[in-house]
Protein backbone atom coordinates (compact mmCIF):
# COMPACT_ATOMS: atom_id res chain seq x y z
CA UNK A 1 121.46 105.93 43.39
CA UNK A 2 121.64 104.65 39.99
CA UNK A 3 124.21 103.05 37.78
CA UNK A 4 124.46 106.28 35.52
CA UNK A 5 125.44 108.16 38.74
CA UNK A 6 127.95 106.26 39.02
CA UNK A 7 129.01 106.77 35.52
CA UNK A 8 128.43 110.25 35.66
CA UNK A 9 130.61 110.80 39.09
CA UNK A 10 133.23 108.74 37.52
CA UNK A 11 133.69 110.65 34.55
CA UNK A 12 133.11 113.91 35.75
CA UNK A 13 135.94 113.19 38.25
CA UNK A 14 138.05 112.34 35.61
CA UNK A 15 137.92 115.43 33.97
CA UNK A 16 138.37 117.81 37.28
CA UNK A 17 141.58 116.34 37.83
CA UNK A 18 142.54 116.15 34.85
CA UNK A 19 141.89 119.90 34.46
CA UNK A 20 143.96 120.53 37.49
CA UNK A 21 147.24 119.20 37.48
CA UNK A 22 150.31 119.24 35.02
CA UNK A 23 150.99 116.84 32.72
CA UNK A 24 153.94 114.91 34.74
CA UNK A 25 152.01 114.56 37.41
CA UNK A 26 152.37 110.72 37.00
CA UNK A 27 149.48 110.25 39.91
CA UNK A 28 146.70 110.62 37.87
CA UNK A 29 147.47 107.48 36.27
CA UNK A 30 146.97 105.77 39.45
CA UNK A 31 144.03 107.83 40.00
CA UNK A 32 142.04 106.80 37.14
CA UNK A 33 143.05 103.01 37.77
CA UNK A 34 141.07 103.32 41.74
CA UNK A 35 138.26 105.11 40.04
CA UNK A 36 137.49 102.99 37.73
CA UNK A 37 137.62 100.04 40.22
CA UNK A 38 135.32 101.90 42.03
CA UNK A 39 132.97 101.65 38.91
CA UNK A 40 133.46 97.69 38.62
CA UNK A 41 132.15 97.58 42.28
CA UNK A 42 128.57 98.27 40.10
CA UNK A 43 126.89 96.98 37.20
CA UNK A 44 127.94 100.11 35.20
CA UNK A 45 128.83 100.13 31.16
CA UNK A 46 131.92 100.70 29.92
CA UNK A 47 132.22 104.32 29.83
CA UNK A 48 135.67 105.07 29.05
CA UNK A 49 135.00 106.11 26.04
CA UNK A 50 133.90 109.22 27.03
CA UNK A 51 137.19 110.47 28.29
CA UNK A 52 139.51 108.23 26.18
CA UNK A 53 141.56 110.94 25.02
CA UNK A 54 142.49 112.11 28.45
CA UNK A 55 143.04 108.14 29.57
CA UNK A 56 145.63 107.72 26.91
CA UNK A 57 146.87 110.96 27.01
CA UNK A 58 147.67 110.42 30.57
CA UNK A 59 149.29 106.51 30.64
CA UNK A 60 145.77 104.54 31.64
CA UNK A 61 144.92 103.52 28.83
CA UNK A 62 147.18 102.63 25.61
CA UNK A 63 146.40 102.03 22.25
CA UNK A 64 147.24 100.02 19.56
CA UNK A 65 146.80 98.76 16.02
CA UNK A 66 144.96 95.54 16.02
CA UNK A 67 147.44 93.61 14.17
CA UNK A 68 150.21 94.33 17.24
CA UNK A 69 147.58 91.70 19.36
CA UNK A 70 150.63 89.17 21.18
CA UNK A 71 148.06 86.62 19.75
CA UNK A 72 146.88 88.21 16.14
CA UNK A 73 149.02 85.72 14.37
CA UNK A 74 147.17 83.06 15.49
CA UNK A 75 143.69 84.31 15.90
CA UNK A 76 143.95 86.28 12.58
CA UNK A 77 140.57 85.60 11.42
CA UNK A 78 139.05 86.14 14.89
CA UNK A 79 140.07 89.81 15.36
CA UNK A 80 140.10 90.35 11.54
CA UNK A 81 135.81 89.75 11.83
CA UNK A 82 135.44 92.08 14.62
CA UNK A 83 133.39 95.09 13.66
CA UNK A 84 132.29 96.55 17.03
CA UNK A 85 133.02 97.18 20.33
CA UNK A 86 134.42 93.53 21.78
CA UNK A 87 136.19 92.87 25.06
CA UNK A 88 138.55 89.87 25.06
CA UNK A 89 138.24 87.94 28.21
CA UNK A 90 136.01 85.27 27.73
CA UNK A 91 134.11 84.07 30.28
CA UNK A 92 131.87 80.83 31.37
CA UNK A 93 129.50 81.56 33.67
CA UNK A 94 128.62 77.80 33.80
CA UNK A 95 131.74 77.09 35.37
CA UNK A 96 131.84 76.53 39.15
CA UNK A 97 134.79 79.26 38.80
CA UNK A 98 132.70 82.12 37.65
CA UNK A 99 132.74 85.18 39.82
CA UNK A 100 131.28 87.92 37.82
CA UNK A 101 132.11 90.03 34.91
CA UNK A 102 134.87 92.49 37.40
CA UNK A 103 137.97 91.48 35.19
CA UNK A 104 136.26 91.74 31.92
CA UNK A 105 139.01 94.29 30.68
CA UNK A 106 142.00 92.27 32.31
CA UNK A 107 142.47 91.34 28.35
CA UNK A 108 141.93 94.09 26.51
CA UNK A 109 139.32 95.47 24.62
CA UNK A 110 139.09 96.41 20.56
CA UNK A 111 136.81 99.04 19.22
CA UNK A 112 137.85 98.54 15.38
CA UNK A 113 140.30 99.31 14.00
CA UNK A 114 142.13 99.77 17.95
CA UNK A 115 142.94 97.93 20.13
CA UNK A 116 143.49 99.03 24.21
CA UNK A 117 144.59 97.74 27.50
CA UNK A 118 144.64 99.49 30.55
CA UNK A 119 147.68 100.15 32.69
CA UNK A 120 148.07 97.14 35.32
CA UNK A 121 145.67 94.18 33.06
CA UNK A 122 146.77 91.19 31.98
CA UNK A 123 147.19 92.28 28.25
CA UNK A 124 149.34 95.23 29.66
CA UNK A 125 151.80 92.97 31.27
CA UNK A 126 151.91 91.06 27.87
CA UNK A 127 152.17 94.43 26.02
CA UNK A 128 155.19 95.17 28.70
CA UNK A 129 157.08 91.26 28.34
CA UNK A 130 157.07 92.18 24.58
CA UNK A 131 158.66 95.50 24.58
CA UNK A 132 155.41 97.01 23.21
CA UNK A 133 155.54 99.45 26.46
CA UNK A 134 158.61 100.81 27.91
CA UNK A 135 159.63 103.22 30.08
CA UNK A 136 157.46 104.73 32.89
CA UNK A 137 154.56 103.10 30.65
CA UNK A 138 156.12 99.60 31.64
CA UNK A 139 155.70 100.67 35.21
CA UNK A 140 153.00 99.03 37.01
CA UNK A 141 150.05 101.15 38.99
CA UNK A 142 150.80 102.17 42.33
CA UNK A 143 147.90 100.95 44.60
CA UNK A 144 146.03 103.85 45.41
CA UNK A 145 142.82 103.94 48.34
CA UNK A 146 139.88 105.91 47.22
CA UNK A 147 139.49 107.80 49.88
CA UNK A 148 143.00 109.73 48.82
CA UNK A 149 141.71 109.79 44.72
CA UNK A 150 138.16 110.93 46.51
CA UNK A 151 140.17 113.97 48.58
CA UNK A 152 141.95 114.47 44.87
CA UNK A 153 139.11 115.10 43.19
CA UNK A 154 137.03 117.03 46.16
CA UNK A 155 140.44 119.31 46.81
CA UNK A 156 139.51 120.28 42.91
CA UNK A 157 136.53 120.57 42.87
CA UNK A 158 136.63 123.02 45.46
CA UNK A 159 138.90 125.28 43.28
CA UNK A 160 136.24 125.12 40.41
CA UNK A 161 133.17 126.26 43.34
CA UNK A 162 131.71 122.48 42.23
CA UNK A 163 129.90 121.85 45.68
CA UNK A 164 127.89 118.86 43.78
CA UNK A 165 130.64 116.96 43.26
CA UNK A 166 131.80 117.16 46.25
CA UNK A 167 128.51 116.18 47.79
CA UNK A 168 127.97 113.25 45.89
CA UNK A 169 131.09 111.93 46.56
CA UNK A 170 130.76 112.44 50.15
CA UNK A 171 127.12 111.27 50.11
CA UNK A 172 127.88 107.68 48.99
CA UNK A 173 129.46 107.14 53.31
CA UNK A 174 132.12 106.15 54.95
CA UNK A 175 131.46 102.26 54.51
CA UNK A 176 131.73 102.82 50.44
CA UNK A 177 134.67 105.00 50.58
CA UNK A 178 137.06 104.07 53.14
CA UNK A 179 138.74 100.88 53.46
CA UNK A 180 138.98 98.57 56.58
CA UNK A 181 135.44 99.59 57.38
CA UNK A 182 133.53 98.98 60.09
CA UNK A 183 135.51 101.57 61.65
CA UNK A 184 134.48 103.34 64.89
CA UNK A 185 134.50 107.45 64.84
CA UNK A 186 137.85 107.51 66.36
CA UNK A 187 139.27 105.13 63.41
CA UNK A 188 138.04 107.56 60.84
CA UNK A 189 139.20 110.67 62.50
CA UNK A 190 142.52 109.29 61.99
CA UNK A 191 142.44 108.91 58.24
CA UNK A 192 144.02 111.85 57.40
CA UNK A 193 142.34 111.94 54.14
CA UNK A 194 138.92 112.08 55.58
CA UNK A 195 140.21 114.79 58.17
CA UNK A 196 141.17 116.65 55.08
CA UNK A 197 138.15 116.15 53.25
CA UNK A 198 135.47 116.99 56.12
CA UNK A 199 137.12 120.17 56.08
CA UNK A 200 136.51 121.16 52.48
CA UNK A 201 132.61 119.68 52.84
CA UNK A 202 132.37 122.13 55.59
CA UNK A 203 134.31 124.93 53.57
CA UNK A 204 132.05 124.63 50.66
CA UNK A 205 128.63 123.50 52.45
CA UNK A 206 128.64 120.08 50.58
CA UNK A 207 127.25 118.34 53.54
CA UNK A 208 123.74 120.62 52.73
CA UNK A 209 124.00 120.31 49.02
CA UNK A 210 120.56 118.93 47.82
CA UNK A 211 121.09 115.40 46.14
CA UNK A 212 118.70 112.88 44.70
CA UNK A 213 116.55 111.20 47.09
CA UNK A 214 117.71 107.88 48.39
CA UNK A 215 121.63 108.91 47.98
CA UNK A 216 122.24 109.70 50.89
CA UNK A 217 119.67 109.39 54.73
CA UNK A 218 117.73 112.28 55.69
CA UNK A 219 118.16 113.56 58.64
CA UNK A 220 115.23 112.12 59.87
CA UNK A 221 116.95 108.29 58.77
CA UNK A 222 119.52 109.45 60.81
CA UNK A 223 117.58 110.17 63.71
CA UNK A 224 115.93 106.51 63.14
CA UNK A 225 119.10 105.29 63.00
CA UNK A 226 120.67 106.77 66.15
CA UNK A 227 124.67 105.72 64.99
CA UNK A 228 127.27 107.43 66.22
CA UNK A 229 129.27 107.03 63.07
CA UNK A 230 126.35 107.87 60.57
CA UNK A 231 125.66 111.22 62.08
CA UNK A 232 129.44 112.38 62.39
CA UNK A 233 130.21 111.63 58.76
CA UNK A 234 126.85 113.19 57.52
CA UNK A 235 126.38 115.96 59.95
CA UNK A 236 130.06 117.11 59.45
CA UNK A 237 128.03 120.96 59.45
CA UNK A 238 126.59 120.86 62.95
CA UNK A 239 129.09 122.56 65.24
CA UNK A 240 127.18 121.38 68.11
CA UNK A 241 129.24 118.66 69.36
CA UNK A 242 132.81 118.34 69.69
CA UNK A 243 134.99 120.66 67.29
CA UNK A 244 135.97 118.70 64.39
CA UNK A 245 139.85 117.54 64.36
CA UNK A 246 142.29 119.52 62.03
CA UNK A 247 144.86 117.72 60.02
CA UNK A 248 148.18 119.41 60.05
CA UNK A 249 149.76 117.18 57.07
């Protein structure tokens, strides 16, 4: 798959869910914070941008005037010369230290004349110390896995008839969307959020959906492949075997 993939699934998720729940439902916050760790897990831009208005409109992402920086009044001429697009962590990948670009937003970012922070970064926490946030915007993000934001979005998804999404979700395997992996069949028959999710793929036909080659193996990988785990998650369609569980939540 590539990087805009990625991007794409990202922000198209962010806009299903959005689309589908109220306004105080305070879990989309946390639902926006796991997808877009998910997207720091690649090499992907910074895409937020695209939805912005629904990421402050919703408590990711807040926004502020430049000059309200914790640290304007001393770097004055610093943010006062940025004209584009900047993110504030600086980093030295010289140092012995350096482990990648993941936290590049911990900081903040300014995209004149703003500047943001997402909900749970370093600047946040600043932002929150100095009163700048209060209130349920002071509260830090509740740790959320992505196979629960993944069921979120699928659950939907399903409501809009958006098999795609589904599938490409589903496509990217257990090992990318589950945590704790390796985990045997068993183990991931008790994740009630992957119970609940094979049952919409196999509601909607996801499973069959054609994607872009390489996403996900053909059948004929899986045959190659002859894992046990493999062929449950991406044959949740054949009827065959043993009778898929069902979640009673």
């Amino acid at each position: 798959m590539s990087l805009h993939e990625i991007e794409d699934l990202v922000h198209l998720s962010v806009l299903v869910l959005d689309a589908h729940h109220g306004e105080d439902d305070d879990r989309l916050r946390d639902w926006f914070v796991a997808l877009y760790a998910f997207q720091r897990r690649f090499d992907c831009s910074h895409t937020q941008g695209r939805v912005i208005g629904v990421l402050l409109r919703r408590g990711h992402t807040y926004r502020f005037p430049v000059e309200e920086h914790p640290d304007y009044a001393q770097r004055r001429d610093f943010f006062d010369a940025l004209t584009e697009f900047t993110g504030l962590r600086e980093f030295d990948e010289d140092d012995d230290d350096f482990d990648g670009y993941d936290d590049e937003l911990e900081d903040g970012y300014v995209d004149p004349p703003w500047l943001y922070c997402e909900a749970g970064t370093a600047l946040w926490r600043r932002m929150v110390e100095e009163g700048r946030l209060q209130g349920l915007d002071a509260v830090a993000p509740r740790r959320t896995a992505l196979i629960d934001v993944v069921l979120a979005v699928a659950a939907s998804a399903e409501q809009d008839g958006d098999a795609e999404l589904i599938a490409l979700w589903y496509g990217l395997g257990h090992t990318m969307l589950v945590d704790g992996n390796p985990l045997t069949v068993e183990d991931l028959r008790r994740v009630p959020a992957v119970a609940q999710l094979r049952q919409i793929v196999q509601r909607t036909g996801a499973w069959s959906v054609l994607l872009p080659d390489g996403y996900r193996p053909s059948d004929d990988d899986l045959d190659a492949l002859d894992d046990e785990r493999e062929s449950w998650w991406y044959r949740p369609g054949d009827r065959s075997g043993v009778a898929d569980e069902v979640f009673h939540g």
